[in-house]
Protein backbone atom coordinates (compact mmCIF):
# COMPACT_ATOMS: atom_id res chain seq x y z
CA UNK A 1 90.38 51.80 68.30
CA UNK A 2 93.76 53.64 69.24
CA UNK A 3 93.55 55.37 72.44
CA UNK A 4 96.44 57.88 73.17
CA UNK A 5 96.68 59.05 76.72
CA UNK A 6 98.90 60.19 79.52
CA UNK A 7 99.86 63.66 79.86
CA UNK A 8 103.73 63.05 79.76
CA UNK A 9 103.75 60.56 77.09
CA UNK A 10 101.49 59.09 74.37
CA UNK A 11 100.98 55.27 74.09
CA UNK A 12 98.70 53.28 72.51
CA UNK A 13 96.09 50.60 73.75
CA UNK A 14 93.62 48.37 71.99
CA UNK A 15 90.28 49.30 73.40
CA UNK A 16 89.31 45.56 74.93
CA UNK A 17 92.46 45.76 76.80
CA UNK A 18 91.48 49.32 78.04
CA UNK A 19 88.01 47.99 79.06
CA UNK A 20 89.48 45.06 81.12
CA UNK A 21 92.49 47.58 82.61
CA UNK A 22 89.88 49.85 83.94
CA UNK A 23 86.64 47.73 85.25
CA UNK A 24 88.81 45.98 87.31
CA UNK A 25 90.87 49.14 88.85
CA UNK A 26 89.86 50.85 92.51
CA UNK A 27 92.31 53.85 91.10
CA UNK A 28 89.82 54.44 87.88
CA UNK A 29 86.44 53.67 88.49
CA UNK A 30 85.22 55.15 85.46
CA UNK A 31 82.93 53.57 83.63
CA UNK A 32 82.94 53.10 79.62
CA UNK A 33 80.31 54.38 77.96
CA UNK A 34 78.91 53.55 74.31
CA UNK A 35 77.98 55.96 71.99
CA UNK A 36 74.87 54.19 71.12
CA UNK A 37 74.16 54.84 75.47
CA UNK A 38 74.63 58.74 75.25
CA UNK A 39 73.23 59.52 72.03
CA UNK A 40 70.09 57.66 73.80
CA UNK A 41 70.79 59.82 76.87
CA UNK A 42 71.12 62.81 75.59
CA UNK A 43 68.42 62.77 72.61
CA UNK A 44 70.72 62.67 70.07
CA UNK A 45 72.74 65.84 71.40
CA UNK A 46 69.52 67.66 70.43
CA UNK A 47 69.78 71.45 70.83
CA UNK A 48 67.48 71.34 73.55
CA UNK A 49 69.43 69.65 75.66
CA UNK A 50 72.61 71.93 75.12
CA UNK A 51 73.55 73.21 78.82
CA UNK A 52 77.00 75.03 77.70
CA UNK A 53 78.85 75.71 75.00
CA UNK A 54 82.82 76.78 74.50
CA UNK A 55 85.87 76.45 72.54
CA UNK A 56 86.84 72.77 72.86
CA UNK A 57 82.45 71.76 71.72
CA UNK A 58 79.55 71.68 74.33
CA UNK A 59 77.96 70.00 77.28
CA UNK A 60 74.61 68.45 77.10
CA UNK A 61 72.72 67.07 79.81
CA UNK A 62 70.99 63.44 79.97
CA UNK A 63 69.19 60.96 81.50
CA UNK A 64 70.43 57.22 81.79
CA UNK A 65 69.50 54.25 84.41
CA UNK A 66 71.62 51.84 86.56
CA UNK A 67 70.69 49.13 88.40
CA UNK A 68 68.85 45.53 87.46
CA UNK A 69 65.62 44.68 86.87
CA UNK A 70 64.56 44.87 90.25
CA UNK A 71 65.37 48.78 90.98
CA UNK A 72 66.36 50.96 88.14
CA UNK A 73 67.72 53.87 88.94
CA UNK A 74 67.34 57.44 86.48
CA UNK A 75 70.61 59.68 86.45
CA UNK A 76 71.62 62.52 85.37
CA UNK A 77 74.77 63.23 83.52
CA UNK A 78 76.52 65.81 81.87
CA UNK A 79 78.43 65.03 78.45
CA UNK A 80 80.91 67.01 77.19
CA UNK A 81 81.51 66.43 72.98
CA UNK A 82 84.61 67.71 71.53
CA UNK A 83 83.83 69.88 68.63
CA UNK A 84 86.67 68.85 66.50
CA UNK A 85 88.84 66.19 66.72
CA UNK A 86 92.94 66.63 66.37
CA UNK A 87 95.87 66.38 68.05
CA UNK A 88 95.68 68.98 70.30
CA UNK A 89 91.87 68.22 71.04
CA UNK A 90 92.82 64.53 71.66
CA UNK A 91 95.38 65.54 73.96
CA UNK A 92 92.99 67.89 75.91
CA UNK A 93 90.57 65.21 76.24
CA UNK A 94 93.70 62.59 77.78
CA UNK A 95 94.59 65.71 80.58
CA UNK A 96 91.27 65.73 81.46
CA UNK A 97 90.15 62.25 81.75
CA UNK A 98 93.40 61.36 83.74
CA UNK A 99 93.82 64.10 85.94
CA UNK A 100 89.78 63.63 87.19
CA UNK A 101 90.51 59.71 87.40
CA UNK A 102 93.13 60.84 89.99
CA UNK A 103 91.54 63.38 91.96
CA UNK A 104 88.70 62.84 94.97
CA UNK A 105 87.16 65.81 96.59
CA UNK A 106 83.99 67.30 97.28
CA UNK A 107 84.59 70.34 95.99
CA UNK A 108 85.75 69.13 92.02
CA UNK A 109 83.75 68.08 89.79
CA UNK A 110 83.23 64.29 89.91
CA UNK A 111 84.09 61.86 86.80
CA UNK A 112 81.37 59.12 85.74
CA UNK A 113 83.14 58.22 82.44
CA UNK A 114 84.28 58.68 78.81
CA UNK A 115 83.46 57.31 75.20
CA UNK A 116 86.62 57.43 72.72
CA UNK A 117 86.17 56.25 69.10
CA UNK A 118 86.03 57.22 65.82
CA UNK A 119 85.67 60.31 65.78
CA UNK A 120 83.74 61.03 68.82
CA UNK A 121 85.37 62.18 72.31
CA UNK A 122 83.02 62.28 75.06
CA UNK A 123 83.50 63.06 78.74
CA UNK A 124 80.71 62.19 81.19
CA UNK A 125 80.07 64.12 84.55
CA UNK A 126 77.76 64.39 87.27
CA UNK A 127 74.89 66.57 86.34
CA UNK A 128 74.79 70.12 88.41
CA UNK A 129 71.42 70.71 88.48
CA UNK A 130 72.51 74.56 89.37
CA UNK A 131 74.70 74.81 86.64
CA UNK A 132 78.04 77.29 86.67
CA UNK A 133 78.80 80.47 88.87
CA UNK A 134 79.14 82.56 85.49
CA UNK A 135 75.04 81.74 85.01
CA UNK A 136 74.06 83.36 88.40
CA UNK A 137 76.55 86.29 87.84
CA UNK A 138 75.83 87.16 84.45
CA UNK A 139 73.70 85.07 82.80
CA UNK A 140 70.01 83.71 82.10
CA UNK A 141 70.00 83.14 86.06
CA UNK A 142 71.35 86.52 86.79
CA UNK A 143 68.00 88.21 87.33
CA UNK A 144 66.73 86.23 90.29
CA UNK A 145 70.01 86.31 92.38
CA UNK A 146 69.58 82.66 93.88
CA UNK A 147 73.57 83.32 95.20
CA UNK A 148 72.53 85.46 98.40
CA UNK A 149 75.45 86.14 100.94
CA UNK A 150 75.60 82.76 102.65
CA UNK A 151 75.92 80.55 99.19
CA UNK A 152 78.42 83.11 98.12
CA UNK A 153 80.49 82.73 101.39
CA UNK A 154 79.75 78.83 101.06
CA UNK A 155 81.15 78.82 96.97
CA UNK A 156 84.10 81.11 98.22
CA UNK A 157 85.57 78.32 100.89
CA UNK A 158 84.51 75.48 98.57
CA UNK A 159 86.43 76.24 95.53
CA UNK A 160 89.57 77.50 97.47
CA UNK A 161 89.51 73.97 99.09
CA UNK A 162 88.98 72.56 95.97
CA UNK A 163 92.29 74.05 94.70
CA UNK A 164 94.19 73.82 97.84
CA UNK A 165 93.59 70.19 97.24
CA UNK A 166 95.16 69.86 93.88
CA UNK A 167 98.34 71.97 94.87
CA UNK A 168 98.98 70.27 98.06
CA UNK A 169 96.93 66.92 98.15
CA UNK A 170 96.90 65.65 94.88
CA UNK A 171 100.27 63.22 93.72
CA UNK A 172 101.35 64.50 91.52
CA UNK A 173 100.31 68.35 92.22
CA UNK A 174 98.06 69.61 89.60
CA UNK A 175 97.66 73.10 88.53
CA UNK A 176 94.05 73.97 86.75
CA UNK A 177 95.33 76.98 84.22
CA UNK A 178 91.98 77.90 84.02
CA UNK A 179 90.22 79.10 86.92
CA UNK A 180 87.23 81.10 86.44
CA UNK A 181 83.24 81.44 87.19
CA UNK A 182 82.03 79.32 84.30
CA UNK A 183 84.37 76.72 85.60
CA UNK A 184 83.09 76.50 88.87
CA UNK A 185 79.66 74.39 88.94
CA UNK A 186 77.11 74.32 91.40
CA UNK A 187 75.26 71.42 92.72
CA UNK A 188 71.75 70.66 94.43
CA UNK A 189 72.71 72.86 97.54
CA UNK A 190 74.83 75.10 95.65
CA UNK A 191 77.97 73.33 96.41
CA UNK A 192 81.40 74.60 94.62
CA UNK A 193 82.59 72.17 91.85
CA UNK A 194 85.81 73.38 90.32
CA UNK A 195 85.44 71.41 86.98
CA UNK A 196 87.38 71.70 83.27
CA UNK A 197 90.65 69.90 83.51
CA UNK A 198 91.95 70.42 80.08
CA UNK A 199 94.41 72.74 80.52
CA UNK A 200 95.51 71.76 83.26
CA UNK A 201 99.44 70.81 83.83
CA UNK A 202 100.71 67.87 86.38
CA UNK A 203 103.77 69.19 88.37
CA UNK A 204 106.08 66.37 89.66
CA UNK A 205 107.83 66.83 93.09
CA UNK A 206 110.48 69.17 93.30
CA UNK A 207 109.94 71.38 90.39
CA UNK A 208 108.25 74.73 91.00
CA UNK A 209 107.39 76.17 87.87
CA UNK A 210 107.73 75.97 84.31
CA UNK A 211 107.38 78.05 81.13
CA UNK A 212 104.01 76.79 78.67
CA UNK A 213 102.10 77.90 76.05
CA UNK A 214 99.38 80.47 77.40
CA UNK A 215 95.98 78.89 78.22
CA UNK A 216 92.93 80.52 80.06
CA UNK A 217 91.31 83.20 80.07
CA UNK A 218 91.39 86.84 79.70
CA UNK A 219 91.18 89.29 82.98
CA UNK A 220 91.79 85.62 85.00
CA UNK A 221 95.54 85.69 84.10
CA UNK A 222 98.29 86.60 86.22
CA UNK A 223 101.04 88.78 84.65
CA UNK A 224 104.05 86.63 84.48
CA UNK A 225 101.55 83.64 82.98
CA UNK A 226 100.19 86.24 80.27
CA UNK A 227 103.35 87.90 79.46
CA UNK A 228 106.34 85.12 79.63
CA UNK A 229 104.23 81.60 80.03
CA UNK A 230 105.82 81.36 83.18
CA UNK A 231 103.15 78.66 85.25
CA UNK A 232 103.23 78.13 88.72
CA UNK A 233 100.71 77.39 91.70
CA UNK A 234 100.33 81.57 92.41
CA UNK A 235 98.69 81.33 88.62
CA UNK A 236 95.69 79.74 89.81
CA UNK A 237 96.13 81.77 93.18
CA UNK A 238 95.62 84.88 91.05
CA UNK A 239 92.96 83.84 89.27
CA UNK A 240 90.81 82.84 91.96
CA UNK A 241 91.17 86.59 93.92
CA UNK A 242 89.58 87.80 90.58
CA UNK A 243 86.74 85.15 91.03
CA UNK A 244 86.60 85.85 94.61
CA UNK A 245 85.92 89.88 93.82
CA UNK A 246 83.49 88.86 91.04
CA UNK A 247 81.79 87.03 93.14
CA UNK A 248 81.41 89.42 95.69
CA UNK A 249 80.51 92.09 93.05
CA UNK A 250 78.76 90.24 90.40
CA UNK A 251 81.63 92.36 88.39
CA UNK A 252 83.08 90.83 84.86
CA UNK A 253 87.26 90.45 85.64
CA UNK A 254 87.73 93.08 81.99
CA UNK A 255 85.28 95.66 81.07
CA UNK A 256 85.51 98.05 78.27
CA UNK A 257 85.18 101.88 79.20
CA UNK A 258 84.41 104.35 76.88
CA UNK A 259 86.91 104.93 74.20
CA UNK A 260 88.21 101.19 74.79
CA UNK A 261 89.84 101.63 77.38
CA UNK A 262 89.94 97.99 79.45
CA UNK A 263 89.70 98.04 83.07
CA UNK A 264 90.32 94.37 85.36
CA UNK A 265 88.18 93.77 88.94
CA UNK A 266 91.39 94.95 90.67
CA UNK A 267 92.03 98.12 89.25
CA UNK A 268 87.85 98.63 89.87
CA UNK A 269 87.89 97.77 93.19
CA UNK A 270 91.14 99.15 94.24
CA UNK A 271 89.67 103.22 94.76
CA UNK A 272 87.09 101.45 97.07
CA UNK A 273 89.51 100.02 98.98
CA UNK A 274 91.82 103.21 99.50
CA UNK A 275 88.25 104.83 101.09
CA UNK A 276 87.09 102.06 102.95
CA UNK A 277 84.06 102.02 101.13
CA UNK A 278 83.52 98.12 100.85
CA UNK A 279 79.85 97.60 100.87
CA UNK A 280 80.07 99.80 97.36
CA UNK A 281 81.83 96.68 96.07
CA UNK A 282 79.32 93.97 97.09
CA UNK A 283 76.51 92.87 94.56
CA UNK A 284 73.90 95.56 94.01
CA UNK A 285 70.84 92.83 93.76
CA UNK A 286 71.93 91.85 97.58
CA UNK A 287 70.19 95.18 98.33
CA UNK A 288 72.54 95.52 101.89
CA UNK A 289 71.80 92.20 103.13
CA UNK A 290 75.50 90.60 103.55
CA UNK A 291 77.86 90.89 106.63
CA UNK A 292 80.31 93.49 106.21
CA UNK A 293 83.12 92.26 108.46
CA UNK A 294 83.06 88.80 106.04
CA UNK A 295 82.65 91.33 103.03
CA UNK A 296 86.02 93.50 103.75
CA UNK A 297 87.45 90.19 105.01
CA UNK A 298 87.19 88.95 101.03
CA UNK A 299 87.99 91.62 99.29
CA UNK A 300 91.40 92.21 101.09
CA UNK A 301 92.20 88.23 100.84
CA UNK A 302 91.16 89.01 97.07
CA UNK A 303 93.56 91.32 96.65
CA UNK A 304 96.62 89.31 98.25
CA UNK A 305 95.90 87.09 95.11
CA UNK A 306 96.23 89.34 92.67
CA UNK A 307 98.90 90.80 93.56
CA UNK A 308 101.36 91.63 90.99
CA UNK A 309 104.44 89.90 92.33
CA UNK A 310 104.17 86.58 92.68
CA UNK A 311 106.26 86.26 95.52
CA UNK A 312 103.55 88.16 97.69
CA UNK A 313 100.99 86.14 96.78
CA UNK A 314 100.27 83.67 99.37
CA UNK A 315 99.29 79.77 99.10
CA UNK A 316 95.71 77.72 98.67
CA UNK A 317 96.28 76.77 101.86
CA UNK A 318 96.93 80.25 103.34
CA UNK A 319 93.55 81.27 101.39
CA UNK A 320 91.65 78.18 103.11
CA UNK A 321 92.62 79.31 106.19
CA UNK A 322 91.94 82.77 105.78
CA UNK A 323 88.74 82.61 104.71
CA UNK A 324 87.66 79.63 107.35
CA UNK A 325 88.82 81.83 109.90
CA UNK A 326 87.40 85.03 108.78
CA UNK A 327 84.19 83.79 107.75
CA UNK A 328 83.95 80.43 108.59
CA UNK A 329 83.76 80.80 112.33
CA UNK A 330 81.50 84.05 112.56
CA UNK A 331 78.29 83.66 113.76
CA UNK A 332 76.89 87.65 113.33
CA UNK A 333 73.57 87.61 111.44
CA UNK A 334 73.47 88.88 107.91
CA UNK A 335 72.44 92.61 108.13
CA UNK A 336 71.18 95.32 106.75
CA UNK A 337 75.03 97.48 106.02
CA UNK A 338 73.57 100.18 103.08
CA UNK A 339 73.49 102.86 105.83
CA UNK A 340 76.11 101.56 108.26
CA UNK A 341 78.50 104.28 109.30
CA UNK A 342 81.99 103.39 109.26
CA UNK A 343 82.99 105.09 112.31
CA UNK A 344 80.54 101.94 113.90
CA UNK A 345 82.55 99.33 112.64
CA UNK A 346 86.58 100.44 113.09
CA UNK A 347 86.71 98.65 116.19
CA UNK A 348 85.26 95.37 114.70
CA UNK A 349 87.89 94.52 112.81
CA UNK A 350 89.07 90.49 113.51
CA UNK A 351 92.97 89.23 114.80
CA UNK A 352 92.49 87.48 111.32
CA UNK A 353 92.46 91.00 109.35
CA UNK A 354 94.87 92.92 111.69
CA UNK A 355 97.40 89.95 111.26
CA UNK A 356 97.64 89.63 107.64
CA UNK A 357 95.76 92.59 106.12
CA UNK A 358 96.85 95.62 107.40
CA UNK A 359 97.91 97.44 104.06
CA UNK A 360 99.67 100.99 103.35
CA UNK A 361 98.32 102.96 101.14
CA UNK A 362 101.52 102.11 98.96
CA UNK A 363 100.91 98.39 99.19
CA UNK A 364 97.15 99.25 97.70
CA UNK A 365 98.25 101.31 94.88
CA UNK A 366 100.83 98.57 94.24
CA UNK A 367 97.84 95.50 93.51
CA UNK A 368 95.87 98.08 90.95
């Protein structure tokens, strides 16, 4: 078997030489999985076992053991199958599998191994028994709203330190490309998992952008990324303040109006804003029970990440801190807000909103 990998430059391995590379590396402790081992796991990739489906194939979940004959352990893994296999597929499957083997954190989605030959690629995660953000926003999951207030808070600060970490932790910096709901995962306690490295672009030190082909997703993408390929850090910065309002709203980032028209999160929530009406922009199936102080808090920190010039936007870092300080640290009780008058709360506002937050009317109008 040929394996191609590396995301600046292709070169070419036997596959016994790969094995013995790896098993022996404390920098890629993946393990090597036979196909023979996840078809076994998986059922054959039987329909019922499907958990996802997208573009580049779809996931399936599985069962395999580890251990000797004296304690077996069952796990549960993810596998990801690449629908079709080419040169732009094979090179989306390399990005991915290096860029997890480098990264560590609790808050992306951990690595357990690939499969490459013939013509099957196969990435292997840990199972999230919750499955993605997108299913408790808008899909099969939707209904029961398992996200209350405090998960949603909890997601928010775990996926911004998730990114934070691959901008300013990871060597060499590593920007995602393609940061959205269905890409963040959620584990037994409803931990954040930023996952789906494919198109995702190493930066070495010292260079600040660069121009690409377009990858992501529509209503995620910032406006110099979407219109001129122009890539940066403030890409994925963007990206997550439309997460951060859809998951405070339960919103889609596009919706069609009547006639066609399109309308992004920001331009939605912006009119809300203006009034001061935030608890019109949280969630509906909360039913009033979130804290409106952490509520405005994330909407205005949403809508320094969107804005239109990237050179206003502010770091993962900045965002980490932001929301740690603005939500992390409160201790109010969730509450009842639906018939709160604002005149009650003008005087609540924190140091953390007054310092970075206080917005003209101009500056709104500016982010729609």
């Amino acid at each position: 078997m040929v394996w191609k990998f590396s995301c600046f430059c292709c070169f070419s391995v036997e596959k016994q030489e790969m094995i013995n590379t790896y098993k022996h590396s404390k920098d890629y402790p993946w393990e090597l999985y036979s196909l023979k081992e996840l078809l076994h796991a998986t059922n054959d990739f039987h329909n019922d076992n499907k958990i996802g489906e997208g573009g580049f194939g779809s996931v399936y979940w599985g069962r395999t053991s580890k251990g000797d004959e004296a304690m077996i352990m069952s796990i549960f893994i993810a596998v990801k199958r690449l629908k079709t296999l080419n040169a732009k597929a094979e090179m989306e499957f390399a990005v991915e599998v290096e860029i997890l083997g480098r990264v560590r954190h609790r808050n992306l989605l951990g690595l357990r191994g690939f499969y490459a030959g013939g013509d099957e690629r196969l990435i292997v995660y840990d199972y999230m028994p919750n499955h993605s953000l997108i299913t408790h926003l808008h899909g099969r999951l939707a209904p029961d709203c398992l996200l209350d207030w405090h998960r949603r808070v909890s997601i928010a600060i775990g996926s911004a330190e998730g990114i934070a970490y691959l901008h300013h932790e990871a060597n060499p910096h590593i920007i995602h490309r393609d940061i959205k709901a269905s890409n963040v995962l959620l584990d037994t306690d409803f931990e954040a998992k930023v996952a789906d490295f494919g198109f995702a672009k190493l930066i070495p030190d010292g260079v600040t952008h660069m121009t690409t082909r377009v990858k992501g997703t529509l209503g995620y993408l910032a406006p110099e990324y979407a219109m001129w390929g122009k890539v940066s850090d403030s890409c994925d910065v963007y990206s997550f303040g439309v997460l951060l309002l859809e998951l405070i709203s339960a919103k889609k980032p596009l919706e069609k109006l009547p006639g066609g028209v399109k309308r992004d999160i920001v331009q939605w929530v912006t009119p809300y804003v203006q009034k001061g009406a935030f608890e019109h922009i949280a969630d509906p199936r909360l039913k009033g029970k979130f804290n409106r102080d952490q509520l405005k808090s994330m909407v205005l920190i949403a809508l320094r990440c969107t804005d239109s010039n990237q050179e206003n936007r502010p770091t993962m870092t900045d965002v980490v801190d932001w929301l740690k300080g603005g939500l992390g640290r409160r201790t109010k009780d969730v509450k009842d807000v639906a018939g709160e008058d604002d005149e009650d709360n003008e005087h609540n506002d924190t140091d953390f909103e007054e310092r970075y937050f206080k917005m003209e009317q101009s500056n709104i109008r500016r982010v729609a």
